[in-house]
Protein backbone atom coordinates (compact mmCIF):
# COMPACT_ATOMS: atom_id res chain seq x y z
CA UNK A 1 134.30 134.70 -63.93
CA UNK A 2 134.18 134.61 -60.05
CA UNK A 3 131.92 137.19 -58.26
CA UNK A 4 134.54 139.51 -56.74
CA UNK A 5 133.70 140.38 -52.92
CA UNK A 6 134.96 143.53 -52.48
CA UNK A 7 132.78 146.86 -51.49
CA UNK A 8 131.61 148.46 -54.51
CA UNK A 9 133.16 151.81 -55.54
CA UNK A 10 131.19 154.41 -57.09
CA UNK A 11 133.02 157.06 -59.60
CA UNK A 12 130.65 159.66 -61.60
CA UNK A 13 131.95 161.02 -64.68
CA UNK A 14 133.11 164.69 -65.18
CA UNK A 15 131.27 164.78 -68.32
CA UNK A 16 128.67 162.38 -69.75
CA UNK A 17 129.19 159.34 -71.53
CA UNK A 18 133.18 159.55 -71.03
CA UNK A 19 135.25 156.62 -71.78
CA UNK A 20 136.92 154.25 -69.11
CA UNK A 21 140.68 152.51 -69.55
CA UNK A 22 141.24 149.95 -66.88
CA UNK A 23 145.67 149.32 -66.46
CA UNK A 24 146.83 145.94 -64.94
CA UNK A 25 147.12 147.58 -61.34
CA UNK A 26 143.55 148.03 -61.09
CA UNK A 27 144.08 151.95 -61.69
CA UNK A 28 141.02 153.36 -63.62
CA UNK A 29 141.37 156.43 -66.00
CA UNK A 30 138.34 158.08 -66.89
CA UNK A 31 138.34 159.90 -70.54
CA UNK A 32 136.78 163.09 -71.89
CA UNK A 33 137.15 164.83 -74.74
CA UNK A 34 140.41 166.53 -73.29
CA UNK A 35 140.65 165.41 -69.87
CA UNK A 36 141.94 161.78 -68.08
CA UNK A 37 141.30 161.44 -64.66
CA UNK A 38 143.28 158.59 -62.96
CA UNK A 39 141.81 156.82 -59.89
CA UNK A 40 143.94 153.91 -57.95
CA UNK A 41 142.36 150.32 -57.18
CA UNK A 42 140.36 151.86 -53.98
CA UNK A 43 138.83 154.73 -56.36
CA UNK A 44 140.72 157.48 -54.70
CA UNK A 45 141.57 160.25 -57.30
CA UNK A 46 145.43 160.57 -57.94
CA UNK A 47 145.42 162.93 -61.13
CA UNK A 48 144.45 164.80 -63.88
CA UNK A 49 145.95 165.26 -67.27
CA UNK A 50 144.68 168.11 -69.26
CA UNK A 51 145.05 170.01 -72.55
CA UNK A 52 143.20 171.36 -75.29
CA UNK A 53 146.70 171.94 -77.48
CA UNK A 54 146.24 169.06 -79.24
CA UNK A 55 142.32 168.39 -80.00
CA UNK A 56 140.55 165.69 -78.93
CA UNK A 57 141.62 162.39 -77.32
CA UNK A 58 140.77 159.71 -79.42
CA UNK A 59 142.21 156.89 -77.44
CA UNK A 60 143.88 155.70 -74.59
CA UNK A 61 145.80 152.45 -73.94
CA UNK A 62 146.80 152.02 -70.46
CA UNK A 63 148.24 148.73 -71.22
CA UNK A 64 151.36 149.58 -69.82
CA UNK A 65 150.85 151.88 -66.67
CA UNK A 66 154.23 153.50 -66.65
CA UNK A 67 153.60 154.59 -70.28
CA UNK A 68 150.42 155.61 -71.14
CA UNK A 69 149.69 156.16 -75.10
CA UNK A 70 147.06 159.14 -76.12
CA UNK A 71 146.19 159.44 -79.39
CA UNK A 72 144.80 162.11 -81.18
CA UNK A 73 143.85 161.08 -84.41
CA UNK A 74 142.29 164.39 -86.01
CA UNK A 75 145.76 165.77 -86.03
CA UNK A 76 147.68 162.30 -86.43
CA UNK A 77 149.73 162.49 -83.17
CA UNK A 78 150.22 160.50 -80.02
CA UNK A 79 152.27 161.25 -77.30
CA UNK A 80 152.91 159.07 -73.64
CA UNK A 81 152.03 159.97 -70.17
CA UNK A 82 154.20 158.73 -67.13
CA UNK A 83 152.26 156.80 -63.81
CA UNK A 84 151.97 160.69 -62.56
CA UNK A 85 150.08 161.65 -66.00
CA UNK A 86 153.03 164.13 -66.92
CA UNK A 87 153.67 163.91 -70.29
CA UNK A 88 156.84 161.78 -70.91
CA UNK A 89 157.25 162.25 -74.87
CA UNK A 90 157.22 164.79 -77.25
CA UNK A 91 154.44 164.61 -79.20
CA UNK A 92 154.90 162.37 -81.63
CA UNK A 93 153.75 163.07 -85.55
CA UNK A 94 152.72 160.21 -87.45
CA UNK A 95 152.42 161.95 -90.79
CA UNK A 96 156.53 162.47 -90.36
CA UNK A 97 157.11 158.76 -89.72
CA UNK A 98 154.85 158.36 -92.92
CA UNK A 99 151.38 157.52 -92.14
CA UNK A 100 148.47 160.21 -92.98
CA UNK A 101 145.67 157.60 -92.76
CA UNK A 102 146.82 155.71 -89.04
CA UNK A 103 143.18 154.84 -87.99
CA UNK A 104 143.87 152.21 -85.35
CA UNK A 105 147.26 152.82 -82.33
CA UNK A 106 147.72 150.91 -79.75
CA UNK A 107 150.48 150.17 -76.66
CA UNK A 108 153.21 147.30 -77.78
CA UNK A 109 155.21 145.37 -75.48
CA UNK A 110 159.30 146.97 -74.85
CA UNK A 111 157.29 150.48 -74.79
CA UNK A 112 156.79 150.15 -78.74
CA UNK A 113 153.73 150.55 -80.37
CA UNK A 114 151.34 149.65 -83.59
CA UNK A 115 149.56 151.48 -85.98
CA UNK A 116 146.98 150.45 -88.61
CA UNK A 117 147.43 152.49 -91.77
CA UNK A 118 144.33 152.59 -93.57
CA UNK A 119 145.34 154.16 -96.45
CA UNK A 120 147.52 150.71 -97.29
CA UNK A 121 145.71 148.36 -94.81
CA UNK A 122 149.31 147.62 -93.27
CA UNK A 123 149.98 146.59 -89.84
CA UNK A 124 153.15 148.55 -88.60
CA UNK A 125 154.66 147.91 -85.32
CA UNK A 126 157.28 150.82 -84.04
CA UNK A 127 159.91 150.24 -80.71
CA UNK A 128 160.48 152.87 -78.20
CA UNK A 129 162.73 155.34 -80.52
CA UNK A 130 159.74 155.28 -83.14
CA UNK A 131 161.80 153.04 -85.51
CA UNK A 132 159.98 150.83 -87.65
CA UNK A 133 160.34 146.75 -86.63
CA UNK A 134 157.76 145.04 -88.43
CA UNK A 135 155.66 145.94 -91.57
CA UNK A 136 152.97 142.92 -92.70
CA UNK A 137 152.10 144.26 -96.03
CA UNK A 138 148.78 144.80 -97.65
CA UNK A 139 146.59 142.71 -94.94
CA UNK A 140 143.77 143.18 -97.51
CA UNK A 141 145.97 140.99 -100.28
CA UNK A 142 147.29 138.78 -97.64
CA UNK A 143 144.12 137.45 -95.75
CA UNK A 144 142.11 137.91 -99.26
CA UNK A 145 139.61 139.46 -97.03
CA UNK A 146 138.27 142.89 -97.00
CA UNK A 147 138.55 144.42 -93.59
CA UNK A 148 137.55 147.14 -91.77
CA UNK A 149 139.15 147.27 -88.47
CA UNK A 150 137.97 149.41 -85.86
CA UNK A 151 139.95 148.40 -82.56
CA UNK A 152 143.38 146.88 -81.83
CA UNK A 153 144.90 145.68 -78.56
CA UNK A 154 148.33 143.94 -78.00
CA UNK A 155 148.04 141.10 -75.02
CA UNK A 156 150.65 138.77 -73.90
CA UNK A 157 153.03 139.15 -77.49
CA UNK A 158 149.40 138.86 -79.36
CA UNK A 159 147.78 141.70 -81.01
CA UNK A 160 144.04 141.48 -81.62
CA UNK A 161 142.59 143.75 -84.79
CA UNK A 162 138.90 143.81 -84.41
CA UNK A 163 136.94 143.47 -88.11
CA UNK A 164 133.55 143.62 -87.57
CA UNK A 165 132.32 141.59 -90.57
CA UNK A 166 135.10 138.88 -90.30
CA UNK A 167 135.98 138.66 -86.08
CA UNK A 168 138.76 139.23 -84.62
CA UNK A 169 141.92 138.90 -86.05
CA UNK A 170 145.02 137.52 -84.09
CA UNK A 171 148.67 138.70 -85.24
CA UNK A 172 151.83 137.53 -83.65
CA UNK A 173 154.44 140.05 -82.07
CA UNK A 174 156.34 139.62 -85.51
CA UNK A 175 153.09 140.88 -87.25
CA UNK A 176 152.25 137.18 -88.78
CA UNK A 177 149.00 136.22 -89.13
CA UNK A 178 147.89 133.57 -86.46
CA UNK A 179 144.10 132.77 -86.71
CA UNK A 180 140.46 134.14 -86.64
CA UNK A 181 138.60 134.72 -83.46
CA UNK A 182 134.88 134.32 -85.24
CA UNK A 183 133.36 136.60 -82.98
CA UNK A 184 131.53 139.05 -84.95
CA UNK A 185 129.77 142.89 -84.70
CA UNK A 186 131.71 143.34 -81.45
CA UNK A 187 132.37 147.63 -80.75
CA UNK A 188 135.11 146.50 -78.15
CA UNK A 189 136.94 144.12 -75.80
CA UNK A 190 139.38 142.86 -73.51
CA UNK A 191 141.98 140.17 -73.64
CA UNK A 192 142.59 138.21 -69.55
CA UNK A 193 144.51 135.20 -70.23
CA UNK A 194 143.52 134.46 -73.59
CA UNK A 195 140.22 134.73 -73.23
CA UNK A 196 137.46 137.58 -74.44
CA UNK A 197 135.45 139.39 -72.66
CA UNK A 198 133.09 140.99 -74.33
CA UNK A 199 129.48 142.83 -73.03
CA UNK A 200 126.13 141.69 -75.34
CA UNK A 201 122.94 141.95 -74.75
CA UNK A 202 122.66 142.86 -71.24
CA UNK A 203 125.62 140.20 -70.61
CA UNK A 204 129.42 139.71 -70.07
CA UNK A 205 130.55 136.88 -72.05
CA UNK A 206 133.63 135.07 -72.13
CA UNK A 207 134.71 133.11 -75.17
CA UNK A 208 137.23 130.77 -73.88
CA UNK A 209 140.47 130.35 -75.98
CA UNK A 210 141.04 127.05 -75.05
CA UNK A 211 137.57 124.87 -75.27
CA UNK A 212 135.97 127.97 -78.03
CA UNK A 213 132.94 127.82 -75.06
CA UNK A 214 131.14 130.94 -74.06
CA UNK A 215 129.93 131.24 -70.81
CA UNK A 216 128.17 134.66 -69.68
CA UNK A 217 126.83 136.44 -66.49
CA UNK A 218 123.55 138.44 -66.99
CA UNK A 219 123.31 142.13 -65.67
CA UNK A 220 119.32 143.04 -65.37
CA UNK A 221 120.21 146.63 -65.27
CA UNK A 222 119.25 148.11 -68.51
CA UNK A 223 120.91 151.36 -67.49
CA UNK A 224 124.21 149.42 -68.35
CA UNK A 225 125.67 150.38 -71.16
CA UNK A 226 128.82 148.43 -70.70
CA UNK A 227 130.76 146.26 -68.46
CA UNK A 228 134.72 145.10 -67.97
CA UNK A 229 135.94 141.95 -66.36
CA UNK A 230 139.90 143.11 -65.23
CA UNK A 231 141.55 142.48 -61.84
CA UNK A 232 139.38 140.27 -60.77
CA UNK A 233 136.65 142.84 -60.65
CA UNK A 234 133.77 144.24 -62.17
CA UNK A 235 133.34 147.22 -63.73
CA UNK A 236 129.75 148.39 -64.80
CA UNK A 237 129.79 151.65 -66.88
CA UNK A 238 126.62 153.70 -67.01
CA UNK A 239 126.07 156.58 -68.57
CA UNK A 240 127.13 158.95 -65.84
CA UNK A 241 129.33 156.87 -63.32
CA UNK A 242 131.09 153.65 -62.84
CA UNK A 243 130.86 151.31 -60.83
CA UNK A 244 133.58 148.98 -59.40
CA UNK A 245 133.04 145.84 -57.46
């Protein structure tokens, strides 16, 4: 981690506590319960995206900025957003491609994307005309470990399950297993180059892929609750506001 000199840039939440997504142009989206706001690398607003139709957002992956996955998980459907935030997809129902208990979606590279059925702890990965391309089978049986996963990213043809009792577990594109990151408790992450960043007691840490060395940079401010290393920036997330720099 190099300390970034650019000005900082100050964004306060429309609600409290909202959620921030962070895409590879340095675009921010900031998430309420029905509402994403984008903002562009210099924190000017661009636009809104806004509905109640469909519930509450559960989660956002702004992997890939020109398709933008929502998922509402009360009601078991997803749908995509352009760059503009205009909705670019029907929504799409997951209990009609045959999943009831999807707890985990995430973005997948060719516009695809994966789900994590709970209800047979499979891994499922889908390509952009929601046809089924990989299946792993009971990841329960297969890893002889029993998991709870509670967050899922695809990086770089990787995708990263997190399992809070076991660490993070690394799949291929293919949905093979390819080893355990034995970083453990973690609520969320992000994936730059291989590496982890994570935020931990009043620090960003960054577990190195290549040596397995942490190194860390210490934030004072106890009013942080969070903080994200993307872009070569910083991005401290307080309970009303962010803060870019």
């Amino acid at each position: 981690m190099v300390q970034t000199t650019e000005p900082e840039i100050h964004i306060k939440f429309p609600e409290q506590n909202s959620h921030v997504e962070i895409d590879g142009f340095g675009n921010t989206y900031i998430i309420t319960e029905n509402e994403i706001v984008k903002y562009n690398a210099a924190g000017v607003l661009q636009k809104k995206f806004s509905t109640k139709r469909y519930g509450r957002i559960d989660f956002v992956d702004a992997m890939n900025p020109l398709k933008i996955l929502v998922y509402y998980k009360d009601f078991q459907q997803l749908l995509f957003l352009d760059n503009q935030l205009t909705q670019s997809s029907d929504m799409i129902s997951l209990e009609k491609l045959g999943y009831e208990q999807a707890s985990l979606v995430c973005s997948s590279s060719n516009n695809g994307f994966w789900i994590y059925d709970k209800q047979n702890n499979e891994l499922s990965r889908f390509d952009s005309e929601f046809k089924s391309l990989v299946k792993t089978g009971n990841l329960k049986r297969i890893l002889d470990v029993d998991i709870k996963p509670d967050f899922m990213l695809e990086q770089n043809n990787y995708i990263y399950i997190n399992s809070p009792d076991e660490g993070i577990l690394v799949f291929d594109i293919y949905g093979t297993f390819y080893k355990t990151i034995p970083l453990k408790k973690l609520k969320e992450f992000m994936v730059v180059n291989g590496d982890i960043f994570y935020y931990e007691k009043h620090a960003l840490k960054q577990y190195q892929s290549q040596t397995f060395n942490t190194i860390e940079k210490q934030f004072p401010d106890t009013l942080i609750k969070t903080v994200y290393w993307q872009n070569d920036r910083l991005y401290r997330v307080y309970q009303d506001s962010l803060v870019i720099q």
